[in-house]
C-alpha atoms as a PDB file:
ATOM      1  CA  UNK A   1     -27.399 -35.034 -40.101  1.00  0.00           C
ATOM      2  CA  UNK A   2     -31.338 -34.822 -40.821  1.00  0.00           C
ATOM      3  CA  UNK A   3     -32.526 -32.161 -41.503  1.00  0.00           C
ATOM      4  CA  UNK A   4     -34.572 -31.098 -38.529  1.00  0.00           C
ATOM      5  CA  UNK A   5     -31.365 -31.263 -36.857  1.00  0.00           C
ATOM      6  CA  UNK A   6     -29.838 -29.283 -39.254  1.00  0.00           C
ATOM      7  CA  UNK A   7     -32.582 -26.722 -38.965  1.00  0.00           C
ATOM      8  CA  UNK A   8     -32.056 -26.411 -35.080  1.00  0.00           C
ATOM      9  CA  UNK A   9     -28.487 -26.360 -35.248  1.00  0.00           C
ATOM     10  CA  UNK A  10     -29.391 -22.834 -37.663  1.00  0.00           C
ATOM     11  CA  UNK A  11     -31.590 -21.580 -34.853  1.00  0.00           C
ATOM     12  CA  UNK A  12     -29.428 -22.644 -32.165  1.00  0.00           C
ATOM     13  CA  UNK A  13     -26.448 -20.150 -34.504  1.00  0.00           C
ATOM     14  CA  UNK A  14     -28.846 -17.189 -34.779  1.00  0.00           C
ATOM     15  CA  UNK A  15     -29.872 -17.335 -31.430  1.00  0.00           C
ATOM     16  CA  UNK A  16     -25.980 -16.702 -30.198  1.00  0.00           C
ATOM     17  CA  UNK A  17     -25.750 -14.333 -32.987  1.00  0.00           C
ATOM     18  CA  UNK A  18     -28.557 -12.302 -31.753  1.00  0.00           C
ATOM     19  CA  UNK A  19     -27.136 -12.650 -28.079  1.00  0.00           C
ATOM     20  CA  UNK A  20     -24.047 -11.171 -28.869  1.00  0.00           C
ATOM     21  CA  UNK A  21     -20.302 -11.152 -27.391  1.00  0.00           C
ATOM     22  CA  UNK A  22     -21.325  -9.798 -24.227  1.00  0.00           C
ATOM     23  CA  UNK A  23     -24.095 -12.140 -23.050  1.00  0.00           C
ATOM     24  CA  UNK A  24     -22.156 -15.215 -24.880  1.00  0.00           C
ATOM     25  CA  UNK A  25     -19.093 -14.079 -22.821  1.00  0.00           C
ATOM     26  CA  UNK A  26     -21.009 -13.311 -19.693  1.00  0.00           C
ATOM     27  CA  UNK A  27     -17.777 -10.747 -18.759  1.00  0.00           C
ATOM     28  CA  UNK A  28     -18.726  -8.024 -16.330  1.00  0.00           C
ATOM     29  CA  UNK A  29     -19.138  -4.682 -16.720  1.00  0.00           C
ATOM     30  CA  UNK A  30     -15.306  -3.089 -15.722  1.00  0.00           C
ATOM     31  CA  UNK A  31     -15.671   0.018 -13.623  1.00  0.00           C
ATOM     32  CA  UNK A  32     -14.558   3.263 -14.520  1.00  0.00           C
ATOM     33  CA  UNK A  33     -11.615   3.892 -12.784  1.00  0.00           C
ATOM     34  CA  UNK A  34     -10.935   7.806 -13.066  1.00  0.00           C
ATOM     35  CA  UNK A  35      -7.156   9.949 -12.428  1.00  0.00           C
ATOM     36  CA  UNK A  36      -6.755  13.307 -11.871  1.00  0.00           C
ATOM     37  CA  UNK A  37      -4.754  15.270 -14.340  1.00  0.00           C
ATOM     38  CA  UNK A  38      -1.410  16.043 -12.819  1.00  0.00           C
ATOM     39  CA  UNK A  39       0.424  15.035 -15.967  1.00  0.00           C
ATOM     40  CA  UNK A  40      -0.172  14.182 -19.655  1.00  0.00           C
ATOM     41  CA  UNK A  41      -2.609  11.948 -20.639  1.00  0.00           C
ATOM     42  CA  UNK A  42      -0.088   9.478 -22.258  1.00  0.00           C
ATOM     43  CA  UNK A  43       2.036   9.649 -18.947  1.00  0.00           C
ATOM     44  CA  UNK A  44      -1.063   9.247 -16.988  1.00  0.00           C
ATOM     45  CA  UNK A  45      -1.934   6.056 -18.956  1.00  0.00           C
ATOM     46  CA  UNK A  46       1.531   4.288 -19.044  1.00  0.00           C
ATOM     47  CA  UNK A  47       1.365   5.512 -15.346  1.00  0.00           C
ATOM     48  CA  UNK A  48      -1.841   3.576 -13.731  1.00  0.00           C
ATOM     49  CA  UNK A  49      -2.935   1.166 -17.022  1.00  0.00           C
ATOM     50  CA  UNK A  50      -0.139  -1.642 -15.198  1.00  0.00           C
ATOM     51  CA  UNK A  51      -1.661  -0.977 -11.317  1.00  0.00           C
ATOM     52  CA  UNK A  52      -4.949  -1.227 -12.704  1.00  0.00           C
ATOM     53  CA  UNK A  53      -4.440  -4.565 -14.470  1.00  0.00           C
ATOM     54  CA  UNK A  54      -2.812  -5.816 -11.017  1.00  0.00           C
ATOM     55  CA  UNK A  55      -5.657  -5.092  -9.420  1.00  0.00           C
ATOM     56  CA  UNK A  56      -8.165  -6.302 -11.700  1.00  0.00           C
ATOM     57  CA  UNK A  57      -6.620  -9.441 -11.997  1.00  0.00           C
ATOM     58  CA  UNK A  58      -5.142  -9.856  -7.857  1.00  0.00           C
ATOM     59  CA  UNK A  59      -8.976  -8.555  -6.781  1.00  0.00           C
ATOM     60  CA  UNK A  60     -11.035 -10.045  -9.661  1.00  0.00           C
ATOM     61  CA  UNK A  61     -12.908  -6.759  -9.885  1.00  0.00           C
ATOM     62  CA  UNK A  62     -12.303  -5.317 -13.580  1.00  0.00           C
ATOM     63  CA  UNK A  63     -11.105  -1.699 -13.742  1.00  0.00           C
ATOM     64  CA  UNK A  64     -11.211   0.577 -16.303  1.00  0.00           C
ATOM     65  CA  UNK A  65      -9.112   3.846 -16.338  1.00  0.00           C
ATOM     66  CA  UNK A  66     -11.048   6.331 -17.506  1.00  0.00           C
ATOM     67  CA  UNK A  67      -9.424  10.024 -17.978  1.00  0.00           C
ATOM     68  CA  UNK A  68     -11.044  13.285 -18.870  1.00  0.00           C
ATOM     69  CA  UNK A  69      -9.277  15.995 -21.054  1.00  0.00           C
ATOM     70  CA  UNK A  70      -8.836  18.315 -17.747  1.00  0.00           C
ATOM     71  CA  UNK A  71      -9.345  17.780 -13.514  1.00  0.00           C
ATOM     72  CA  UNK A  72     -12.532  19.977 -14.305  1.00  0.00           C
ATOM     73  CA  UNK A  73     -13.856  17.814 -16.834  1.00  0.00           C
ATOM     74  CA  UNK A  74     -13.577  14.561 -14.844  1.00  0.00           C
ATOM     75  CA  UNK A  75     -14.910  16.200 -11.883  1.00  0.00           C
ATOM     76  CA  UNK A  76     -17.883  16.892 -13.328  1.00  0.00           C
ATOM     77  CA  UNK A  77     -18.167  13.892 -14.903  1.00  0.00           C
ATOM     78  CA  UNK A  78     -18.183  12.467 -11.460  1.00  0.00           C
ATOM     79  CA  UNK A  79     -20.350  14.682 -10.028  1.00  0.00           C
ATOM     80  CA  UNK A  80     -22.653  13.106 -12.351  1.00  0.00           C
ATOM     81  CA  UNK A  81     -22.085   9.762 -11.428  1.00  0.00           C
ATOM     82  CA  UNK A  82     -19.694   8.722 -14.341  1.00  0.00           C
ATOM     83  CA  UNK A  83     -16.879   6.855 -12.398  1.00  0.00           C
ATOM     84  CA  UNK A  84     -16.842   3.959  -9.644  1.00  0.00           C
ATOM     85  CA  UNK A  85     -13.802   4.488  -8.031  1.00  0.00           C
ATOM     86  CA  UNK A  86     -11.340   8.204  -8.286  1.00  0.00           C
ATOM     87  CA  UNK A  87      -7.905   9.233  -7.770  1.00  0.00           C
ATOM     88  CA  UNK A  88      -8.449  12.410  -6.337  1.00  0.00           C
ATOM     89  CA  UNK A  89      -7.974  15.115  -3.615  1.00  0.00           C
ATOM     90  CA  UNK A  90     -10.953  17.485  -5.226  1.00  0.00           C
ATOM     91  CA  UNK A  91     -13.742  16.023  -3.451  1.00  0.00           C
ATOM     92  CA  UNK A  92     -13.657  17.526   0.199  1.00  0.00           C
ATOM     93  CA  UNK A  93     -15.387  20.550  -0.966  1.00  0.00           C
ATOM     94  CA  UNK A  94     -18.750  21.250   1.114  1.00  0.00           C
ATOM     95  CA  UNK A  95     -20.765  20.444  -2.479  1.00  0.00           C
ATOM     96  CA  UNK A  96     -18.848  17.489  -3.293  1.00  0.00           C
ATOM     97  CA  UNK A  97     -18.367  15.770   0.215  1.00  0.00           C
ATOM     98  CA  UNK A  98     -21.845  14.435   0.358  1.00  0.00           C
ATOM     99  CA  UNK A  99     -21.935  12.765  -3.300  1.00  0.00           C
ATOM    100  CA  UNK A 100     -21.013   9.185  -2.544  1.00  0.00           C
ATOM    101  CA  UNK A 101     -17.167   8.807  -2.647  1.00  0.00           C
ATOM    102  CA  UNK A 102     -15.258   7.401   0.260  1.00  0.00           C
ATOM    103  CA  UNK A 103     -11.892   6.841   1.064  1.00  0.00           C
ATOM    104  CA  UNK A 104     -10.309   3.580   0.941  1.00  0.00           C
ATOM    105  CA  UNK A 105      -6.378   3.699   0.163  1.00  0.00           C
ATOM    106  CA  UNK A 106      -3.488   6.173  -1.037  1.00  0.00           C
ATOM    107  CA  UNK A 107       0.166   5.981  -1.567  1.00  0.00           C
ATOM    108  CA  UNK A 108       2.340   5.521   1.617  1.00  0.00           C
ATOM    109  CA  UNK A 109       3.827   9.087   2.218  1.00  0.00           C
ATOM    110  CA  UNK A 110       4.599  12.237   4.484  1.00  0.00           C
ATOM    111  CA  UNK A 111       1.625  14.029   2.561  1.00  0.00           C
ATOM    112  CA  UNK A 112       1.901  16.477   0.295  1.00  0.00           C
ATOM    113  CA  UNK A 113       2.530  20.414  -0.334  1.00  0.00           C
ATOM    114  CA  UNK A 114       1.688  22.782  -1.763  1.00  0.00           C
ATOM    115  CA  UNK A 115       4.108  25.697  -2.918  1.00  0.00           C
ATOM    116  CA  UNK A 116       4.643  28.737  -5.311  1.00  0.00           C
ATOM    117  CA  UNK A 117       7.881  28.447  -7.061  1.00  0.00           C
ATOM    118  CA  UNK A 118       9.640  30.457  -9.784  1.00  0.00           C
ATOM    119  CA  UNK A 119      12.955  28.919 -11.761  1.00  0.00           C
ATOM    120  CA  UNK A 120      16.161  29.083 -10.140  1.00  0.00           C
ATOM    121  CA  UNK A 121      17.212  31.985 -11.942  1.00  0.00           C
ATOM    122  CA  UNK A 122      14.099  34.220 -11.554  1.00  0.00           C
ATOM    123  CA  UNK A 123      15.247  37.147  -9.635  1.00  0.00           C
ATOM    124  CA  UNK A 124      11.608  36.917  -8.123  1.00  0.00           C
ATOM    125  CA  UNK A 125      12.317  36.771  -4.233  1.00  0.00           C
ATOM    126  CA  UNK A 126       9.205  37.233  -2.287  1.00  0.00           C
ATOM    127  CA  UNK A 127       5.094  37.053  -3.012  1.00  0.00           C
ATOM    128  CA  UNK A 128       4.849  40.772  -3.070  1.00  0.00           C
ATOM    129  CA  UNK A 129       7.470  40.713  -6.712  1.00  0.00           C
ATOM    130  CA  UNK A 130       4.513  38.762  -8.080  1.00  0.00           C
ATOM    131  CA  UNK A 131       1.984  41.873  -7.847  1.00  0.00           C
ATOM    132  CA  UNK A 132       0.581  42.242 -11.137  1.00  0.00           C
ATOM    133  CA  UNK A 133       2.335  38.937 -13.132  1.00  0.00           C
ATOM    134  CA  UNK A 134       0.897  35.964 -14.229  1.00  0.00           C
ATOM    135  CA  UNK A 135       1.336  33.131 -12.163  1.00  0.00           C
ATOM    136  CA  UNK A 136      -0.274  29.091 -13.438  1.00  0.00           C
ATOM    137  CA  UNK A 137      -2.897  27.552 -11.859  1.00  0.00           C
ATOM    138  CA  UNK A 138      -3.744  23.721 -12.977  1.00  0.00           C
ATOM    139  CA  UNK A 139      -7.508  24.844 -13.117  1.00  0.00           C
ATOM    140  CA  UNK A 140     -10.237  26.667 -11.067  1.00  0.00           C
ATOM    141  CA  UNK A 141     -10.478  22.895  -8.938  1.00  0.00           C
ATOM    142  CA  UNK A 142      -6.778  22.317  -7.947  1.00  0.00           C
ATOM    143  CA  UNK A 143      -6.121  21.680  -4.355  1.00  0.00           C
ATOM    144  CA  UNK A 144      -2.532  21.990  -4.469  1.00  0.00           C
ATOM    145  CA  UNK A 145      -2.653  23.593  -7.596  1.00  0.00           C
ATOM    146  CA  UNK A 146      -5.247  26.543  -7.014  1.00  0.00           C
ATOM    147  CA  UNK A 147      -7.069  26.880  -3.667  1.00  0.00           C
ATOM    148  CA  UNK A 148      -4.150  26.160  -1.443  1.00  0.00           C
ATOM    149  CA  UNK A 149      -1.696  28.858  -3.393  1.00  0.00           C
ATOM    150  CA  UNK A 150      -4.212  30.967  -4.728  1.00  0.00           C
ATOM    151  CA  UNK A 151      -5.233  31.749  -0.989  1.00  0.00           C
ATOM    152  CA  UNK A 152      -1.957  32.585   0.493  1.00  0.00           C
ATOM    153  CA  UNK A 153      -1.425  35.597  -2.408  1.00  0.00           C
ATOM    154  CA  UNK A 154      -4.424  36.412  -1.437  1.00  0.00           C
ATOM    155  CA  UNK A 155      -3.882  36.600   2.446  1.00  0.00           C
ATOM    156  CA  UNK A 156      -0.384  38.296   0.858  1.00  0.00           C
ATOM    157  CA  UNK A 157      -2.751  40.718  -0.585  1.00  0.00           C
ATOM    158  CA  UNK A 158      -1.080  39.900  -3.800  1.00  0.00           C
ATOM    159  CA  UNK A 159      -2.737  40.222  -6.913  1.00  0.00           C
ATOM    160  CA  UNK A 160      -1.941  38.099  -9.781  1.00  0.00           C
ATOM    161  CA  UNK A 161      -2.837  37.148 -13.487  1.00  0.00           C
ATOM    162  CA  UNK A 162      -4.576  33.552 -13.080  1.00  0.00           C
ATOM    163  CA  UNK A 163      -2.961  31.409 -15.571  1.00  0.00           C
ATOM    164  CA  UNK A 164      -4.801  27.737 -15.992  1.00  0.00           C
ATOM    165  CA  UNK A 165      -2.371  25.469 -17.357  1.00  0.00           C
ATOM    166  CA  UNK A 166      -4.993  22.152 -17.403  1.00  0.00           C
ATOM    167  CA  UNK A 167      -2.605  19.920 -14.873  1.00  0.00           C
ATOM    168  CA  UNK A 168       0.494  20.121 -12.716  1.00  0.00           C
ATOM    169  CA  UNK A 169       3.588  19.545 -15.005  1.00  0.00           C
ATOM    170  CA  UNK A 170       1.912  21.686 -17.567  1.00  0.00           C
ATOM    171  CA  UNK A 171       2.191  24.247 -15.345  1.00  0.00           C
ATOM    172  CA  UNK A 172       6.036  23.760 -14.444  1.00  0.00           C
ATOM    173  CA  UNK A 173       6.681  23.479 -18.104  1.00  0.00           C
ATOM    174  CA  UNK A 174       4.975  26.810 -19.303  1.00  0.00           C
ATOM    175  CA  UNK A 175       6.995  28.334 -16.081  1.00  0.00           C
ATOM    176  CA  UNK A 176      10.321  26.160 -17.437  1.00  0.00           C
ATOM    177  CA  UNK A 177       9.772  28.354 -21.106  1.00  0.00           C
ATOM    178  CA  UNK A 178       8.968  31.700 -19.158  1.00  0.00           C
ATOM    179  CA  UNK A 179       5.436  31.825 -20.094  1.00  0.00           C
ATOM    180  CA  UNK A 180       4.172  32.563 -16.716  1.00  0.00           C
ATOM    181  CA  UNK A 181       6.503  34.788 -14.075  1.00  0.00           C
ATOM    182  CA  UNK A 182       5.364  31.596 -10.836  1.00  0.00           C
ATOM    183  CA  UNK A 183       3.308  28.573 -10.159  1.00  0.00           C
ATOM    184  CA  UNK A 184       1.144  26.942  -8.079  1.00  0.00           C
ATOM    185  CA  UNK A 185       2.031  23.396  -7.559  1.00  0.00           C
ATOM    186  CA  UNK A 186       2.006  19.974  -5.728  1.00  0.00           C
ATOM    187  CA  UNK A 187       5.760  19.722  -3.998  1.00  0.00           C
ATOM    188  CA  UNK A 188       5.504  15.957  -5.023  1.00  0.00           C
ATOM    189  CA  UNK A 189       4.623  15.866  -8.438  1.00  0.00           C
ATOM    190  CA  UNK A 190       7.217  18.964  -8.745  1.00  0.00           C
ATOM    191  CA  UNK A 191      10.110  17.596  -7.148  1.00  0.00           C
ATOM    192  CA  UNK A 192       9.281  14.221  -9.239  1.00  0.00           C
ATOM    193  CA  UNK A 193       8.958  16.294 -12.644  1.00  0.00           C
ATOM    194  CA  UNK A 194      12.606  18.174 -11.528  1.00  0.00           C
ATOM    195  CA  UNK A 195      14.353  15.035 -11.176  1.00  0.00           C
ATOM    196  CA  UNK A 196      13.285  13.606 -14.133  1.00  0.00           C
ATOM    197  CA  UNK A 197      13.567  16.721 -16.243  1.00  0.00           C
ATOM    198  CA  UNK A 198      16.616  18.802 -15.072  1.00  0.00           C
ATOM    199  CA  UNK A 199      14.708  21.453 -14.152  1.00  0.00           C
ATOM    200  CA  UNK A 200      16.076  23.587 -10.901  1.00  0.00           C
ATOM    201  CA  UNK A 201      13.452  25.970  -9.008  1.00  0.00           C
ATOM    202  CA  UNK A 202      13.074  27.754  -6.501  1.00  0.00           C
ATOM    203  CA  UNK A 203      10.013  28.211  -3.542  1.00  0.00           C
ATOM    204  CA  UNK A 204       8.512  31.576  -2.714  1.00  0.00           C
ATOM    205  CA  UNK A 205       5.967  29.979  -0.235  1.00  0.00           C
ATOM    206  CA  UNK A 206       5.257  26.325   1.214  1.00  0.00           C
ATOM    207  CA  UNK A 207       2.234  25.027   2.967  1.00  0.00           C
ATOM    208  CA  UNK A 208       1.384  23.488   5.369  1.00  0.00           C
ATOM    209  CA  UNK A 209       1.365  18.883   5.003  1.00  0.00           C
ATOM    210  CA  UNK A 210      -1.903  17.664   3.635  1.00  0.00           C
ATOM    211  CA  UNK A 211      -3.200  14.261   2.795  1.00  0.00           C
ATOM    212  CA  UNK A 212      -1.804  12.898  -0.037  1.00  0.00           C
ATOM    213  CA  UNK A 213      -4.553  12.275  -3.065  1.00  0.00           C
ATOM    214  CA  UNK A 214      -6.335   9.145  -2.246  1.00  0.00           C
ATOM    215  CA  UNK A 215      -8.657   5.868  -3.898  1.00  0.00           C
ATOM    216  CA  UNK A 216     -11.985   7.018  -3.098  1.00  0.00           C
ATOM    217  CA  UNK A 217     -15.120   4.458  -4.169  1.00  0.00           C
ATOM    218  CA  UNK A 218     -18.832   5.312  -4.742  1.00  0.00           C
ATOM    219  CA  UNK A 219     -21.519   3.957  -2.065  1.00  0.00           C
ATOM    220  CA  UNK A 220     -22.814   2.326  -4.922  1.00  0.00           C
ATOM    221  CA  UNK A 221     -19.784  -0.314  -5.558  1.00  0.00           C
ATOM    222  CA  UNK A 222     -21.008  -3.756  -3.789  1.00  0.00           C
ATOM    223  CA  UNK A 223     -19.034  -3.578  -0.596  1.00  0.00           C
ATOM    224  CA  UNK A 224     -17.160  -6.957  -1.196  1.00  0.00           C
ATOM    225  CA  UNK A 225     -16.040  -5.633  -4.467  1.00  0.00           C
ATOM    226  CA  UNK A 226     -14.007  -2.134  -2.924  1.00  0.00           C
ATOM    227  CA  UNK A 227     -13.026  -4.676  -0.156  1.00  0.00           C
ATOM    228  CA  UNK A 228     -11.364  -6.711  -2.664  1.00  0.00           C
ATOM    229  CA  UNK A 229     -10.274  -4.037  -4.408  1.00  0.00           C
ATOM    230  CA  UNK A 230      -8.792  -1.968  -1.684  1.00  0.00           C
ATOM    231  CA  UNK A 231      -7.063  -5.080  -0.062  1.00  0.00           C
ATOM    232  CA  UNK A 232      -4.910  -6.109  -4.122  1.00  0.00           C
ATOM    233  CA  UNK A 233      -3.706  -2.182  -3.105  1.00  0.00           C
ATOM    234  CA  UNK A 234      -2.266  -2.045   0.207  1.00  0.00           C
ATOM    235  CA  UNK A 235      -1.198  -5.536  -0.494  1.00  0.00           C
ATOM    236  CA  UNK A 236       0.128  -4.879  -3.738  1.00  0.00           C
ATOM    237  CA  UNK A 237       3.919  -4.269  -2.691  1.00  0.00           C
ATOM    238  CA  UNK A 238       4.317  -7.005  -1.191  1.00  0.00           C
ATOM    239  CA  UNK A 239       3.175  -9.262  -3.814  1.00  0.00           C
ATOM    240  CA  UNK A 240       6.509 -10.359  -5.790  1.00  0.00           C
ATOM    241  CA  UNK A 241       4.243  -9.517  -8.546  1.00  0.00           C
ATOM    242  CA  UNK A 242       2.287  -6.223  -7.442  1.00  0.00           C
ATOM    243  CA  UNK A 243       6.018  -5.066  -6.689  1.00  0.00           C
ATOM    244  CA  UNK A 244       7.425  -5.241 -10.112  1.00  0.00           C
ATOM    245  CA  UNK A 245       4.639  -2.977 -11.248  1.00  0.00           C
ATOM    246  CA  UNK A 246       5.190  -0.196  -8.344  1.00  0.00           C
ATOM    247  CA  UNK A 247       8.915  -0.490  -9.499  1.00  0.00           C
ATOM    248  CA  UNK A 248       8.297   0.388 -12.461  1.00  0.00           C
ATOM    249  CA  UNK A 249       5.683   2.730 -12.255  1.00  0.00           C
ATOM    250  CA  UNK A 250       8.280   4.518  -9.403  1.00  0.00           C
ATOM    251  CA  UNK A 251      10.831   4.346 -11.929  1.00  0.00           C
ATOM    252  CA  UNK A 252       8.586   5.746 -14.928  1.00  0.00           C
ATOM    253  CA  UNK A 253       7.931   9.383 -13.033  1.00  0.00           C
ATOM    254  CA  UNK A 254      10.705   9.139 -10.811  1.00  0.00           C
ATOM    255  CA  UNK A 255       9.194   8.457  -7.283  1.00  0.00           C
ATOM    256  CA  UNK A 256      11.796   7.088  -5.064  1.00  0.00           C
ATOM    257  CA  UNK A 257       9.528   4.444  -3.757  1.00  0.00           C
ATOM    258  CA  UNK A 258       5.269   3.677  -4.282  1.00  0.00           C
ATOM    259  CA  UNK A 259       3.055   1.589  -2.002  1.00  0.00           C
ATOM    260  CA  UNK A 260      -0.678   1.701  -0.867  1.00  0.00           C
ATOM    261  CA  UNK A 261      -1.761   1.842   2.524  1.00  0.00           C
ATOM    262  CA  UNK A 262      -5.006   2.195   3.885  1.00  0.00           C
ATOM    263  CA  UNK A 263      -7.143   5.462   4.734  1.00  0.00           C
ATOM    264  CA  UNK A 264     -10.423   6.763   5.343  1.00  0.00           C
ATOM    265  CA  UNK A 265     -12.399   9.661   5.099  1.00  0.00           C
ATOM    266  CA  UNK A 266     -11.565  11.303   8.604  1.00  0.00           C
ATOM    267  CA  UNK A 267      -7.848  11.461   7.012  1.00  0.00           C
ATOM    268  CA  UNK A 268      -8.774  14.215   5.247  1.00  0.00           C
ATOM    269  CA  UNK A 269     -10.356  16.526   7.473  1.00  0.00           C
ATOM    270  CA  UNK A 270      -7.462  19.190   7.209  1.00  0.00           C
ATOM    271  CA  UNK A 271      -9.388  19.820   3.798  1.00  0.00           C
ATOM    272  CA  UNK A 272     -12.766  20.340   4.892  1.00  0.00           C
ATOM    273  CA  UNK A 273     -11.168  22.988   7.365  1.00  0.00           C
ATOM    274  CA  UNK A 274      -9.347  24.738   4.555  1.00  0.00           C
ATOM    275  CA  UNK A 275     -12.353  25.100   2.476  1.00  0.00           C
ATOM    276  CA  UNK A 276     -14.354  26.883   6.006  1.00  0.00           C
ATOM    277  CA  UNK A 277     -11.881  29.306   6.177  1.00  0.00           C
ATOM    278  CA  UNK A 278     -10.068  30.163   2.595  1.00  0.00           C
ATOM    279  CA  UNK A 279     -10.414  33.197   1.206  1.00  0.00           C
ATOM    280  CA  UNK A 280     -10.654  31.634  -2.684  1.00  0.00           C
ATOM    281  CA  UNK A 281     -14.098  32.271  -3.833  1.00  0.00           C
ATOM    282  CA  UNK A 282     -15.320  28.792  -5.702  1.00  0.00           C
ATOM    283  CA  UNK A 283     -16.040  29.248  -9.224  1.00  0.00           C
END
């Protein structure tokens, strides 16, 4: 080779070199893909990391799960703008309802409740036996976990010791150990944590059905891409291949079956009337 060649076949090297991996690769940007802590973080992540690679790969939008060390730390973060798409039931609130997210699938389901449970043993009976005990809250933003329980002691006129635990099954455990005296919780992710941990309980109080959490994308997402997106989900069981994963991810927490369907924003009205009328101050 002469050696003008060989001198352009240098520049030709340093110009890739200064281009880097992600130019030379031309991959796109995954988006942040954010869950709300109901359970560990490791659970969490064994939990969605398999849906989320479905979906990437059946959609051919990249997703990136993206979790937050607590539900009040990711919601800010998405306040902010820090996540594409959520797994959420925190943003009906009259500050967050205007910020961009909309509704585009959940899991196939009754709903969800909310309750305020003590162990099996506890010789707890009614609300008014929790006047003056501490009872765990998942945090200060908890649906399920805090505003919906919180609000019937407080239409009880029962006053309790607030307890935040940081997500649903930390609360059950702390209440498992005897920690806290009661618990505000999600019936689902309860009755799933029972089942797969022995543990037998007992509910002072049940709510009323709500929505079940939902997919929710940002405004700013290209519309073909959440249409893409939202179509590998309610799709996804019936895919020999999208199956599998819901099998397994059913069989990891104990769910007796998941699949996606779709929903939209006017599904979750029941929320927005909740926060006009509940007595729980927002912090």
């Amino acid at each position: 080779m002469s050696r003008s060649n060989l001198l352009r076949l240098a520049a030709w090297i340093l110009t890739l070199a200064a281009m880097g991996p992600a130019q030379t690769l031309a991959q796109p940007k995954p988006h942040a893909f954010n869950v709300l802590n109901q359970r560990t973080i490791a659970l969490t992540a064994e939990y969605w990391n398999p849906i989320l690679t479905y979906v990437s790969k059946k959609s051919g939008v990249p997703l990136q799960l993206k979790l937050a060390k607590n539900a009040r730390e990711g919601n800010l973060i998405a306040e902010k703008g820090g996540y594409d798409f959520l797994y959420t039931n925190h943003f009906f609130t009259p500050e967050r309802d205007g910020l961009g997210f909309h509704v585009i699938a959940r899991f196939v389901g009754a709903g969800l409740q909310s309750q305020i449970i003590v162990p099996s043993d506890s010789p707890i009976r009614t609300l008014q036996e929790l006047e003056g005990k501490e009872v765990g809250f998942v945090s200060r933003d908890g649906f399920t976990g805090y505003y919906v329980p919180y609000d019937a002691l407080l239409r009880a006129k029962v006053n309790v010791k607030i307890a935040i635990t940081g997500n649903q099954e930390a609360s059950v455990a702390q209440l498992k150990v005897g920690k806290i005296a009661a618990a505000g919780v999600n019936g689902l992710i309860l009755e799933r944590y029972a089942r797969r941990e022995g543990f037998a309980y007992r509910a002072l109080w049940t709510s009323p059905l709500y929505g079940d959490l939902c997919i929710m994308a940002h405004q700013r997402v290209p519309a073909d891409k959440v249409a893409a997106v939202k179509a590998a989900l309610i799709g996804m069981d019936a895919d020999p291949e999208g199956h599998k994963v819901l099998v397994a991810a059913a069989a990891l927490v104990k769910a007796r079956k998941l699949a996606f369907e779709a929903a939209s924003d006017r599904d979750y009205d029941s929320y927005r009337e909740f926060y006009k009328t509940t007595l729980v101050k927002s912090k």
